[in-house]
PDB file of N, CA and C in Angstrom:
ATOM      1  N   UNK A   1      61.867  25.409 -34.562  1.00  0.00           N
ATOM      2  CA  UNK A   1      62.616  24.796 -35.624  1.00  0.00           C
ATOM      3  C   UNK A   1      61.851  23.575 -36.126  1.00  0.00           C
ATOM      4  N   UNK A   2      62.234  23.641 -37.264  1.00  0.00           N
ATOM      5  CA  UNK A   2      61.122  22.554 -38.191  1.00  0.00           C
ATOM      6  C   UNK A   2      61.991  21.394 -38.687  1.00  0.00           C
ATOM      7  N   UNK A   3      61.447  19.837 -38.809  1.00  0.00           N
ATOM      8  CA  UNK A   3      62.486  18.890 -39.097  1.00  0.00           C
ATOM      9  C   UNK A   3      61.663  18.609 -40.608  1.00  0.00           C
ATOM     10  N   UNK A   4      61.881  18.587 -41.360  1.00  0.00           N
ATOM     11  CA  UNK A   4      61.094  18.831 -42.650  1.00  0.00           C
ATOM     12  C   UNK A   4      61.216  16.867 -42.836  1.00  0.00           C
ATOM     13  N   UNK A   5      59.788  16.192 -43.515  1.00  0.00           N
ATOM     14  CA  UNK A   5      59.803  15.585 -43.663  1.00  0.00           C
ATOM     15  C   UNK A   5      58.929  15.058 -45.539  1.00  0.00           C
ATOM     16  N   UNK A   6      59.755  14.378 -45.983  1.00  0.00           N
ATOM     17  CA  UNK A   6      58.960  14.671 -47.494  1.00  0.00           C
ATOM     18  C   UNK A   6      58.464  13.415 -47.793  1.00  0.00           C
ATOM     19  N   UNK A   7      57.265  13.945 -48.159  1.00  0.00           N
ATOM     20  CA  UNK A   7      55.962  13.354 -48.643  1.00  0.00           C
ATOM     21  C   UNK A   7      55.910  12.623 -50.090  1.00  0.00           C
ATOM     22  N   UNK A   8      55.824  11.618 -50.401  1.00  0.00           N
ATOM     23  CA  UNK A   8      56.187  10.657 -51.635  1.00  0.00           C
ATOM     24  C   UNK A   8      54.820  10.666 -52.826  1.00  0.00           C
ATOM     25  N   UNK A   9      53.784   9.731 -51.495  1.00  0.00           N
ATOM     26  CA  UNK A   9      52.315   9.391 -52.119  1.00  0.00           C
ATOM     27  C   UNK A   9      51.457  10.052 -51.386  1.00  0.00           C
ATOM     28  N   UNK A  10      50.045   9.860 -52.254  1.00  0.00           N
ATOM     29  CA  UNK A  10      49.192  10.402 -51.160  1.00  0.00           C
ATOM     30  C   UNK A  10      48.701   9.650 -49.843  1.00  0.00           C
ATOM     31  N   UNK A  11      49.164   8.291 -50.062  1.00  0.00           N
ATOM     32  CA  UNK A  11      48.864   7.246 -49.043  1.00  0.00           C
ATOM     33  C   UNK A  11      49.347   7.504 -48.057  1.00  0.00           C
ATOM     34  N   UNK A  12      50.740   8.249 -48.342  1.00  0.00           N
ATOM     35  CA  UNK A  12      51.796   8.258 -46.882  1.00  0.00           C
ATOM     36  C   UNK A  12      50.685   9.849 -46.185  1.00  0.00           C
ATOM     37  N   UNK A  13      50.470  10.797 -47.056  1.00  0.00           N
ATOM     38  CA  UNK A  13      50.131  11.263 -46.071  1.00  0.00           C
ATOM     39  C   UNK A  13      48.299  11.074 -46.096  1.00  0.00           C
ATOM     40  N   UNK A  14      47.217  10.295 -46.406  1.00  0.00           N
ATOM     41  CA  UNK A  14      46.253   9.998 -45.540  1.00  0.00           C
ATOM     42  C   UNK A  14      46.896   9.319 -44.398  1.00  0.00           C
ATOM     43  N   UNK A  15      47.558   8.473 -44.222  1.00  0.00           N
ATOM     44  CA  UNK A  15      47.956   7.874 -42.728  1.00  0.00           C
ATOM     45  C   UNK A  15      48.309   8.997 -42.044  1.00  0.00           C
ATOM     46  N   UNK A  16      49.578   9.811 -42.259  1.00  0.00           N
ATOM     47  CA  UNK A  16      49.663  11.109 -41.392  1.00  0.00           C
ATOM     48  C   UNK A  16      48.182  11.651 -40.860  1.00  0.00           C
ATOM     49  N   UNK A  17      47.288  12.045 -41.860  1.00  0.00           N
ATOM     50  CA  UNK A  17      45.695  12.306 -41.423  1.00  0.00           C
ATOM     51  C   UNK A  17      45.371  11.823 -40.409  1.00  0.00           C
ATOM     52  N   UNK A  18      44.870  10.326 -40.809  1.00  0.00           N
ATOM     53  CA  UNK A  18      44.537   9.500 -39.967  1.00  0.00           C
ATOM     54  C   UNK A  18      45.153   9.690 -38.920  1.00  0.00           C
ATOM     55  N   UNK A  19      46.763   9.436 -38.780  1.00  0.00           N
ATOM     56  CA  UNK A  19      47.269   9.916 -37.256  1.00  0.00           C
ATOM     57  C   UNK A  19      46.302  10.784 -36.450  1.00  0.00           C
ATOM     58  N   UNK A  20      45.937  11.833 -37.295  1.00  0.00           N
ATOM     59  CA  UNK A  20      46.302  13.349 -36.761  1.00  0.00           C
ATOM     60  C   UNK A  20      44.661  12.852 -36.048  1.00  0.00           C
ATOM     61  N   UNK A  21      44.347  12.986 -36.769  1.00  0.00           N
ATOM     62  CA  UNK A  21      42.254  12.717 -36.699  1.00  0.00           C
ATOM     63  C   UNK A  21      42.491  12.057 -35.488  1.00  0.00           C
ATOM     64  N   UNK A  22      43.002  10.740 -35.050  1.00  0.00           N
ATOM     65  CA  UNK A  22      42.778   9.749 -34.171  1.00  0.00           C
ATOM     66  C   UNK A  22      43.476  10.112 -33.164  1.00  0.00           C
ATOM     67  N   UNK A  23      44.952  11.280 -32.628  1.00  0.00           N
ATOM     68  CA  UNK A  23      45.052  11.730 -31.449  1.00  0.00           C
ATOM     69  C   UNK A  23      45.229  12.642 -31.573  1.00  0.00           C
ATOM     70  N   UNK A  24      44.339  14.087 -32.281  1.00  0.00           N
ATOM     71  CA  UNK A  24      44.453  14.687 -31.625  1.00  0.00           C
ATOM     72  C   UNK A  24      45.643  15.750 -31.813  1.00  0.00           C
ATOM     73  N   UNK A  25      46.810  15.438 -32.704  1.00  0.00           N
ATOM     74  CA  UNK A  25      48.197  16.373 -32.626  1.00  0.00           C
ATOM     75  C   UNK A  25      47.864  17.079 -33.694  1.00  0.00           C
ATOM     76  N   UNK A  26      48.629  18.416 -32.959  1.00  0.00           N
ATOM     77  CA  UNK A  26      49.073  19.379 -33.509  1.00  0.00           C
ATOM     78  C   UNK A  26      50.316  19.097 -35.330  1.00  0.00           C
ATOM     79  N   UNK A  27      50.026  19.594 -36.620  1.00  0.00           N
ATOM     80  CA  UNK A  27      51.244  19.541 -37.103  1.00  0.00           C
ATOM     81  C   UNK A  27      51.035  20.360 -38.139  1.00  0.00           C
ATOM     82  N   UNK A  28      51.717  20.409 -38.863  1.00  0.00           N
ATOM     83  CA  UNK A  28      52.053  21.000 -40.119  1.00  0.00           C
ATOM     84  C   UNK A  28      52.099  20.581 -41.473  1.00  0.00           C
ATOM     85  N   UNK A  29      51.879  20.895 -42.766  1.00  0.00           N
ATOM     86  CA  UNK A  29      51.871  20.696 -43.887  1.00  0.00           C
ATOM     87  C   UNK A  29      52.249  21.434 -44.906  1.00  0.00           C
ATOM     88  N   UNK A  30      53.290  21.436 -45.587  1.00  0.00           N
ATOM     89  CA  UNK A  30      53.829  22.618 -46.454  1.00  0.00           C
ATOM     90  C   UNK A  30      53.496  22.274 -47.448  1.00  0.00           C
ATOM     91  N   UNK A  31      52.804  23.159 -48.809  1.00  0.00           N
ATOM     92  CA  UNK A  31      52.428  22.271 -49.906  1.00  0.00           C
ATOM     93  C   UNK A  31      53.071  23.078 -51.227  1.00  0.00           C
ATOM     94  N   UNK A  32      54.062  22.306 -51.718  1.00  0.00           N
ATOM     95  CA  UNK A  32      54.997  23.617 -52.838  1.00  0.00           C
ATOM     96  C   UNK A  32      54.923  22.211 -54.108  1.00  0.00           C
ATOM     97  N   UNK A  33      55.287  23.632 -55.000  1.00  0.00           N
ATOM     98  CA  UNK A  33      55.677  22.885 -56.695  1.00  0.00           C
ATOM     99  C   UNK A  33      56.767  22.877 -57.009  1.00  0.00           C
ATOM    100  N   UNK A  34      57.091  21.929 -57.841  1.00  0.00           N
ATOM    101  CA  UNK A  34      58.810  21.451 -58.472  1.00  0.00           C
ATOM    102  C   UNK A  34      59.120  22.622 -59.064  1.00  0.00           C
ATOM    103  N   UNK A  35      58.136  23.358 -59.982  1.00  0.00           N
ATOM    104  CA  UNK A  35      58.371  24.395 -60.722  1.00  0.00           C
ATOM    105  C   UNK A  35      58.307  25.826 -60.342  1.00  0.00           C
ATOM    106  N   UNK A  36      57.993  26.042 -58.973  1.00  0.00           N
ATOM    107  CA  UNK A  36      57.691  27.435 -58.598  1.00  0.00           C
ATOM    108  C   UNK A  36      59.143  27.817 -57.949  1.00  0.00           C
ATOM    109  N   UNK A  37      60.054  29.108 -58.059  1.00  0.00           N
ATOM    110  CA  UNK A  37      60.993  29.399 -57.380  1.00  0.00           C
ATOM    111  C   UNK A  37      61.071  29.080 -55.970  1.00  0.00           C
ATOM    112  N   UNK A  38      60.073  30.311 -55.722  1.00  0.00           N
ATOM    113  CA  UNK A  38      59.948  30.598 -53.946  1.00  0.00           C
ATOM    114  C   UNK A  38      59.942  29.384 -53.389  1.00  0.00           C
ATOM    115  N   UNK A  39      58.830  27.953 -54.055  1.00  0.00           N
ATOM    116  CA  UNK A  39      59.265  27.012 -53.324  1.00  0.00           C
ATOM    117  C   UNK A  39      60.294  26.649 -52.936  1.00  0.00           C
ATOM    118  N   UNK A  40      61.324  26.230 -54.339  1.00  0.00           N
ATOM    119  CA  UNK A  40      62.276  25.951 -53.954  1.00  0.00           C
ATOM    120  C   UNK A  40      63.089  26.867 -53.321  1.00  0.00           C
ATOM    121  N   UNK A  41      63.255  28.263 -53.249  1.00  0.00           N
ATOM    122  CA  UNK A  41      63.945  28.685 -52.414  1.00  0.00           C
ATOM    123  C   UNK A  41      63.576  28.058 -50.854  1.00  0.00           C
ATOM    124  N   UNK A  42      62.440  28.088 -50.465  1.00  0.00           N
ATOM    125  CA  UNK A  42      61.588  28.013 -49.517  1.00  0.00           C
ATOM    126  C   UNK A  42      62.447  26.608 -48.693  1.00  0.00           C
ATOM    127  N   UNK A  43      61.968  25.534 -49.143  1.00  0.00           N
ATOM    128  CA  UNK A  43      62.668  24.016 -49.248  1.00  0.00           C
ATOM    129  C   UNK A  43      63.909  23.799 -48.845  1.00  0.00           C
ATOM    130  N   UNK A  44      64.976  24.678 -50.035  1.00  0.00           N
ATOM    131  CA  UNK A  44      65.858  24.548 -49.311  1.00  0.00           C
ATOM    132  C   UNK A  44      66.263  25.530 -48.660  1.00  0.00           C
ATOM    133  N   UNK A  45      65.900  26.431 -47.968  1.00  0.00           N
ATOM    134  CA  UNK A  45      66.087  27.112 -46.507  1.00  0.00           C
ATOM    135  C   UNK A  45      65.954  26.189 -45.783  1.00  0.00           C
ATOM    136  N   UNK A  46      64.477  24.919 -45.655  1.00  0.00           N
ATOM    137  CA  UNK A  46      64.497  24.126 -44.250  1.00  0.00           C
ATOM    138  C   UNK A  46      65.475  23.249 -44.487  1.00  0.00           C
ATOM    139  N   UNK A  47      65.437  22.672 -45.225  1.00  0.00           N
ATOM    140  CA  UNK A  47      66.891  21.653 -45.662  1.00  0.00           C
ATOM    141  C   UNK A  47      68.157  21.970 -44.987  1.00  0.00           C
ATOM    142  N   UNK A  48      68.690  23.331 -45.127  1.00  0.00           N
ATOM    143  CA  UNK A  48      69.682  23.956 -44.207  1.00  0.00           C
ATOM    144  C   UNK A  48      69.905  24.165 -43.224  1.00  0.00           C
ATOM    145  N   UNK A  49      68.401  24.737 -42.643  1.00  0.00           N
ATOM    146  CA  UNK A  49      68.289  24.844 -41.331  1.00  0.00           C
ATOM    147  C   UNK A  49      68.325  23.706 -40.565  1.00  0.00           C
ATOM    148  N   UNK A  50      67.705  22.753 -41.157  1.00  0.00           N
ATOM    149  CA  UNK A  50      67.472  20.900 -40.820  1.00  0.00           C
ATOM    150  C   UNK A  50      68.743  20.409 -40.589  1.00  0.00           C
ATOM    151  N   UNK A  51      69.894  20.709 -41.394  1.00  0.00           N
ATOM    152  CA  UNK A  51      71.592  20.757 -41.522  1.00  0.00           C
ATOM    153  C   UNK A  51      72.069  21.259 -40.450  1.00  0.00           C
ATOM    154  N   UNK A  52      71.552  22.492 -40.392  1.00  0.00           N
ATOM    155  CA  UNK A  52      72.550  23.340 -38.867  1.00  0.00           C
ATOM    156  C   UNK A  52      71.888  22.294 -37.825  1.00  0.00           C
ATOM    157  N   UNK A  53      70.526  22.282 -37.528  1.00  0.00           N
ATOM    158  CA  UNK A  53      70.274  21.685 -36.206  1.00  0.00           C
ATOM    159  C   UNK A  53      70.855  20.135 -35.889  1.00  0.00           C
ATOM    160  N   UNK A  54      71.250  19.537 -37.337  1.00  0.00           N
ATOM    161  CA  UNK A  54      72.257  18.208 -36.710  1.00  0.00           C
ATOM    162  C   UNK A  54      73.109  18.511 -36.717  1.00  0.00           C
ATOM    163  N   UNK A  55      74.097  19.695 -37.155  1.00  0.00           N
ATOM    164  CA  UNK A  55      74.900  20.009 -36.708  1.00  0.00           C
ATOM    165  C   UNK A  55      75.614  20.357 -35.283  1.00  0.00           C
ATOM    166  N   UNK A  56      74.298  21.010 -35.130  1.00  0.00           N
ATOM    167  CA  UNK A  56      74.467  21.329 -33.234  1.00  0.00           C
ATOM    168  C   UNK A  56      73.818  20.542 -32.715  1.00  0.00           C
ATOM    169  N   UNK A  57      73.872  19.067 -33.111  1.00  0.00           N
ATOM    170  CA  UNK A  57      73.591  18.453 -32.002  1.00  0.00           C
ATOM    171  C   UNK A  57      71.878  18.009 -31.343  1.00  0.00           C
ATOM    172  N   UNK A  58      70.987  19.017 -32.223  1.00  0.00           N
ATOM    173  CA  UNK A  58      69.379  19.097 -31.762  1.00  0.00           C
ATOM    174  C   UNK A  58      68.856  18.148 -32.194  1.00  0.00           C
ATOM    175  N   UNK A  59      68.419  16.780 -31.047  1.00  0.00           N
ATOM    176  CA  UNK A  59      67.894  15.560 -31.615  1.00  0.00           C
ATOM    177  C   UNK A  59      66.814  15.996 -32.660  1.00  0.00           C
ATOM    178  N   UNK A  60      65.751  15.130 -33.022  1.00  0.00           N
ATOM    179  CA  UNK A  60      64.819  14.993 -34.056  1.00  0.00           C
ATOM    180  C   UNK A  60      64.047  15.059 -32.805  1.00  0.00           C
ATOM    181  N   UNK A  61      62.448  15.571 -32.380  1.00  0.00           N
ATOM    182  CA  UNK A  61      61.463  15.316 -31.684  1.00  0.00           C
ATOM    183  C   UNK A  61      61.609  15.905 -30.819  1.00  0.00           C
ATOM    184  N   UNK A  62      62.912  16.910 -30.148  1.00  0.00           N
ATOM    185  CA  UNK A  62      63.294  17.109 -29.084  1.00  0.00           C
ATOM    186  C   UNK A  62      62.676  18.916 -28.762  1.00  0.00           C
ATOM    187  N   UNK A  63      63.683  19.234 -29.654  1.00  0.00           N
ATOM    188  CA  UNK A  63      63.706  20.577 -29.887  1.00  0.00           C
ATOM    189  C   UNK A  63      63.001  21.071 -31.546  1.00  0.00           C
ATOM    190  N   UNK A  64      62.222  19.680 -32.311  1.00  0.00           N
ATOM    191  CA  UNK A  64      62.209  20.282 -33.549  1.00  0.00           C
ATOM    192  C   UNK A  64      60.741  19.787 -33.781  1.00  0.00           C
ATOM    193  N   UNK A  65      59.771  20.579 -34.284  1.00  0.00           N
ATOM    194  CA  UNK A  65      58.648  19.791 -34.943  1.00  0.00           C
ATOM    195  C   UNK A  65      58.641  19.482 -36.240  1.00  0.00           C
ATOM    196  N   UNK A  66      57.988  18.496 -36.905  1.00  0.00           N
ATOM    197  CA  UNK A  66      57.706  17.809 -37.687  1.00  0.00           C
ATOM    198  C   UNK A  66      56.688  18.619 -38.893  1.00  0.00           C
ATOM    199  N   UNK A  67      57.413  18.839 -39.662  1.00  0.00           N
ATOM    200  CA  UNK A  67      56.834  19.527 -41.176  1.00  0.00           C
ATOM    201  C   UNK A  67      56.723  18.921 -42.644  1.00  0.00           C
ATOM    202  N   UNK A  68      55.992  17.892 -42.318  1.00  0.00           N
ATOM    203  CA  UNK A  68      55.474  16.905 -43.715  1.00  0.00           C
ATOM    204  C   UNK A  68      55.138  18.375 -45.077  1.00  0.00           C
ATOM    205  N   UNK A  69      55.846  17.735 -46.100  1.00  0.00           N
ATOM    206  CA  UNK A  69      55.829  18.424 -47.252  1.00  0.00           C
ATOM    207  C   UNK A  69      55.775  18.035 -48.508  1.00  0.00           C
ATOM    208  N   UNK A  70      54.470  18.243 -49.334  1.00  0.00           N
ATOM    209  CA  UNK A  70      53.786  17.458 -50.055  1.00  0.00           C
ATOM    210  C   UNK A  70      54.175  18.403 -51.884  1.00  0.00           C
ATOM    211  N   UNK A  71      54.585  17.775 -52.462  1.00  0.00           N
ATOM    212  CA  UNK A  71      54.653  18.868 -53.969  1.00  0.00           C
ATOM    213  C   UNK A  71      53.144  18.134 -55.015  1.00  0.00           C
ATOM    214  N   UNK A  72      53.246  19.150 -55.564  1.00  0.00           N
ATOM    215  CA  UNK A  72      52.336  19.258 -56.629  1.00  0.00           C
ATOM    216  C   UNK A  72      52.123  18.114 -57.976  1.00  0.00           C
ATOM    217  N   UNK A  73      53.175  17.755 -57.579  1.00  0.00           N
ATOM    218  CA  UNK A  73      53.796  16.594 -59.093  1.00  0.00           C
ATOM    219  C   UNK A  73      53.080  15.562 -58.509  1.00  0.00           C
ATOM    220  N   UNK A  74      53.898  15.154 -57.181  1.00  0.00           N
ATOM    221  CA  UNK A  74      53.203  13.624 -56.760  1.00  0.00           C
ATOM    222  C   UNK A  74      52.189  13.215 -55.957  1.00  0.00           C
ATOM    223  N   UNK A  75      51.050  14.156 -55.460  1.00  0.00           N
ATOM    224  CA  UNK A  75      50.332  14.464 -54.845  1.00  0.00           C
ATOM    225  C   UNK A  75      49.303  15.405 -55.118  1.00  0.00           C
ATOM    226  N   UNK A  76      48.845  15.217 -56.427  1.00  0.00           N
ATOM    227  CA  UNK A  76      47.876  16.579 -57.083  1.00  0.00           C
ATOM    228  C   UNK A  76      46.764  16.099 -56.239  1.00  0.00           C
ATOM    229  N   UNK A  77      45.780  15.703 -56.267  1.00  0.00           N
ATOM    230  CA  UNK A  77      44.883  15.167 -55.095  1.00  0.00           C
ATOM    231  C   UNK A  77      44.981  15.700 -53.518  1.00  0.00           C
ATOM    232  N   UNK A  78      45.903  16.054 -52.755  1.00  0.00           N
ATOM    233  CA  UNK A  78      46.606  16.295 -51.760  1.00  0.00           C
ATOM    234  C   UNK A  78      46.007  17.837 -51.578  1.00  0.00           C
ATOM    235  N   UNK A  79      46.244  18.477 -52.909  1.00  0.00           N
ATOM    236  CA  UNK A  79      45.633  20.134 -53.178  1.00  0.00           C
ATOM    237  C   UNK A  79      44.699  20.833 -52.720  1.00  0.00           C
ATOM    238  N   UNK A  80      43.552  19.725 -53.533  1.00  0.00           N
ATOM    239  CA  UNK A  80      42.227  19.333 -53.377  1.00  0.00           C
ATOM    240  C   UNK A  80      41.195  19.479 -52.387  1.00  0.00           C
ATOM    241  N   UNK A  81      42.060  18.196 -51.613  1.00  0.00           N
ATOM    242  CA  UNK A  81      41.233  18.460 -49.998  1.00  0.00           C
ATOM    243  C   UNK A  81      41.235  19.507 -49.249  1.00  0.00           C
ATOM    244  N   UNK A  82      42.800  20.505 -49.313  1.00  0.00           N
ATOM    245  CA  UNK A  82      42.848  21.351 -47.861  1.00  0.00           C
ATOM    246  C   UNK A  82      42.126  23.408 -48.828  1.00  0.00           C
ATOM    247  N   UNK A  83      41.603  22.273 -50.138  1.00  0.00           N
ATOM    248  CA  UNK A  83      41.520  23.633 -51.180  1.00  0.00           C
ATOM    249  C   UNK A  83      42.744  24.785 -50.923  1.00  0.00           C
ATOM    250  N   UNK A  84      43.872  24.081 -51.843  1.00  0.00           N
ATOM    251  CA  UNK A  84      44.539  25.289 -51.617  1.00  0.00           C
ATOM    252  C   UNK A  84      45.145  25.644 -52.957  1.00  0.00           C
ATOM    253  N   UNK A  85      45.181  26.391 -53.148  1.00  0.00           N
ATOM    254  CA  UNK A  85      45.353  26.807 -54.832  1.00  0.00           C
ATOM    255  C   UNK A  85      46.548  27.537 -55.114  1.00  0.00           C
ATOM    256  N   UNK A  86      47.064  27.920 -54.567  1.00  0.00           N
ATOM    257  CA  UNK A  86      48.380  29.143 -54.563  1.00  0.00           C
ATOM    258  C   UNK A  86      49.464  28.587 -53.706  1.00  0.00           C
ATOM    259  N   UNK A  87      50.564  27.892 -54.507  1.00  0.00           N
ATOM    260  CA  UNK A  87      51.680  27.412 -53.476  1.00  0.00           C
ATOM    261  C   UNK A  87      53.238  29.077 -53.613  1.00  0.00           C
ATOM    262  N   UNK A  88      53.622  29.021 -52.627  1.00  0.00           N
ATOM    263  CA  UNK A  88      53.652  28.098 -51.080  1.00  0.00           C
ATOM    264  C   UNK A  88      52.581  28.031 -50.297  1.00  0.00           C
ATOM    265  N   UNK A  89      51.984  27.159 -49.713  1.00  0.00           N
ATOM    266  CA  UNK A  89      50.871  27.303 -48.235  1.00  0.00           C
ATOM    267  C   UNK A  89      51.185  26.192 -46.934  1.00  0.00           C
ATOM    268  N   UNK A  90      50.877  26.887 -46.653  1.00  0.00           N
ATOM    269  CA  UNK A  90      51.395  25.936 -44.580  1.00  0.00           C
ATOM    270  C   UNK A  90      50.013  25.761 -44.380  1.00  0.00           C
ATOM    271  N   UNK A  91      49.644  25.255 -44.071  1.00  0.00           N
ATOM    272  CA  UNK A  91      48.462  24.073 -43.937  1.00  0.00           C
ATOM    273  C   UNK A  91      48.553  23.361 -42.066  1.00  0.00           C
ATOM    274  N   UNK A  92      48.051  23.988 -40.938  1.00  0.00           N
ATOM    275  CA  UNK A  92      48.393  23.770 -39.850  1.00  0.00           C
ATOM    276  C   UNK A  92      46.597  23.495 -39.084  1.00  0.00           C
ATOM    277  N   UNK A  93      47.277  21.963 -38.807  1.00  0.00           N
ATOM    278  CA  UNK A  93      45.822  21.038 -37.641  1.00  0.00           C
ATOM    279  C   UNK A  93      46.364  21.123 -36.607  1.00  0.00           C
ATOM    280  N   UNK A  94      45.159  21.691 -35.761  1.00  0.00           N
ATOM    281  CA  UNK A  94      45.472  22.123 -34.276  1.00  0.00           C
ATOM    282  C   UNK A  94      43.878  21.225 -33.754  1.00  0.00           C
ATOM    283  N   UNK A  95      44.123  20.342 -33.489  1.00  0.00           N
ATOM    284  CA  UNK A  95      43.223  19.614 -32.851  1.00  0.00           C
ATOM    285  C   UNK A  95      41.860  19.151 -34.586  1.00  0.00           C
ATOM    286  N   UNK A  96      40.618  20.158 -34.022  1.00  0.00           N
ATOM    287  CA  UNK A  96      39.593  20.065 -34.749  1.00  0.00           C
ATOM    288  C   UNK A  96      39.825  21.212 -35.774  1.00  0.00           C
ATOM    289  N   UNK A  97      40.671  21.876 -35.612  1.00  0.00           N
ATOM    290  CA  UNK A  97      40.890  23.227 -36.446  1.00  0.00           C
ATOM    291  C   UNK A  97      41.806  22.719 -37.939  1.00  0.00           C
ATOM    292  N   UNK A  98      41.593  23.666 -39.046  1.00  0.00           N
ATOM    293  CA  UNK A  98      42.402  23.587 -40.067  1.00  0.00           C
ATOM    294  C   UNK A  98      43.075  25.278 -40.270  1.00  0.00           C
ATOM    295  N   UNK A  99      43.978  25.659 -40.179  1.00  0.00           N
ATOM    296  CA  UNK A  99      44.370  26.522 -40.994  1.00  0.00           C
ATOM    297  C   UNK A  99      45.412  26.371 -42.013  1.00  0.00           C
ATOM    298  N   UNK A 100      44.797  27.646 -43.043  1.00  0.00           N
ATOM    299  CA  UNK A 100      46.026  27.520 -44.216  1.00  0.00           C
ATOM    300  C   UNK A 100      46.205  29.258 -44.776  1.00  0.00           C
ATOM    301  N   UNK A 101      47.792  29.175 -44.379  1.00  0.00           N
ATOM    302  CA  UNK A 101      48.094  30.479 -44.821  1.00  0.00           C
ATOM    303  C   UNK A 101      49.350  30.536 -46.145  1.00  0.00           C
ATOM    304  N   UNK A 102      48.842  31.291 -47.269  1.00  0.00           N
ATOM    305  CA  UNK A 102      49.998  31.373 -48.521  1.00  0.00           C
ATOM    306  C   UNK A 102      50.519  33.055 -49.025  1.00  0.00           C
ATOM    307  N   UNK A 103      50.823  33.712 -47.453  1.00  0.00           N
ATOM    308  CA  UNK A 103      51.267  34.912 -47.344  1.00  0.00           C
ATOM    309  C   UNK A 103      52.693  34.616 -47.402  1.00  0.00           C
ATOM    310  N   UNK A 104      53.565  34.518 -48.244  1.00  0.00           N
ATOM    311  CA  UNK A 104      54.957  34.227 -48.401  1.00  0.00           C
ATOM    312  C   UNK A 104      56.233  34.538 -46.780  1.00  0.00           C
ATOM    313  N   UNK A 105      55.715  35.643 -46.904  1.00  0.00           N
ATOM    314  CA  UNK A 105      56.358  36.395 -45.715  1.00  0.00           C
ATOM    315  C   UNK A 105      56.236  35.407 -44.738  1.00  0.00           C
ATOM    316  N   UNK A 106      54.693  35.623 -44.191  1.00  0.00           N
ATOM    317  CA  UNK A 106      54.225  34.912 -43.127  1.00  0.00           C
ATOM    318  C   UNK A 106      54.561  33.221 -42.835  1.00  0.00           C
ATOM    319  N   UNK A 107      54.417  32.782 -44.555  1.00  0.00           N
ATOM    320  CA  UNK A 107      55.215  31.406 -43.921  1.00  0.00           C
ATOM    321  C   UNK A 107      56.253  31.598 -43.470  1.00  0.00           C
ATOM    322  N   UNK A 108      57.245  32.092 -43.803  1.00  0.00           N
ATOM    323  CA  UNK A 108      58.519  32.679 -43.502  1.00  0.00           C
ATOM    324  C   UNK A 108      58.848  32.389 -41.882  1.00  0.00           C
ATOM    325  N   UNK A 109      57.914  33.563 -41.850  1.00  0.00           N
ATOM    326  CA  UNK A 109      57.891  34.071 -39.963  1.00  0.00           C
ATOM    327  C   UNK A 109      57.234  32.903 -38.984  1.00  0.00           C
ATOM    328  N   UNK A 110      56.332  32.205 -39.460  1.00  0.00           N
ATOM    329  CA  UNK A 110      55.667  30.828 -39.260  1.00  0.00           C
ATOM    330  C   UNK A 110      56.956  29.898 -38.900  1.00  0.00           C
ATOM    331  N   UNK A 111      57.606  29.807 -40.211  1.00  0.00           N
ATOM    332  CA  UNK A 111      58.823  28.208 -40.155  1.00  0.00           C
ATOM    333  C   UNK A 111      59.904  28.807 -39.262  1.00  0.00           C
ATOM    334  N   UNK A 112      59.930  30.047 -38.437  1.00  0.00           N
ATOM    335  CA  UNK A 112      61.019  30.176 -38.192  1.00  0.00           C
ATOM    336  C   UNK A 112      62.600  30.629 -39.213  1.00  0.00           C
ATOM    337  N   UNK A 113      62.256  31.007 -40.243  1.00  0.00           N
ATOM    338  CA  UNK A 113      63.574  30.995 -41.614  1.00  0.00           C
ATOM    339  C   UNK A 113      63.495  32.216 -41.466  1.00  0.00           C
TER     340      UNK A 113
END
């Protein structure tokens, strides 16, 4: 389960970077447009799901990871770096590794939705 967290500037997430670069963690990056459906369908699925899990009770950090999510409007630059051209894409740093997958489905099966 994913705690969706949204992304403003690009500043907020180079620091996320920086985090990531300097120990090492595992995370996630969802990168959607104001104007594309699927995003928004996409969005608010985690939004809901984000709903049920305070619903039942599932702290933040506990049982849920952290899914920074960056749109197209306020973050065109953001695109750029992980070259990704086709939203939706999940964008996942696993140490020194980058992957990025924009198989609709597969994010799907990825976020858990």
């Amino acid at each position: 389960m994913y705690s969706p967290i949204f992304l403003k500037t690009e500043n907020h997430l180079n620091k996320v970077l920086k985090r990531q670069k300097k120990f090492k963690l595992s995370m996630a990056i969802l990168f959607t447009s104001l104007w594309d459906e699927e995003c928004t369908k996409l969005v608010e699925a985690l939004k809901k799901d984000d709903a049920l899990a305070n619903l039942y009770g599932l702290e933040p950090g506990r049982d849920t990871r952290t899914l920074y999510i960056a749109n197209s409007f306020y973050m065109p630059h953001a695109f750029v770096i992980f070259k990704t051209f086709k939203v939706p894409a999940l964008v996942r740093l696993v140490k020194d590794s980058v992957r990025c997958e924009d198989y609709l489905p597969k994010i799907y099966e990825d976020l858990g939705l």
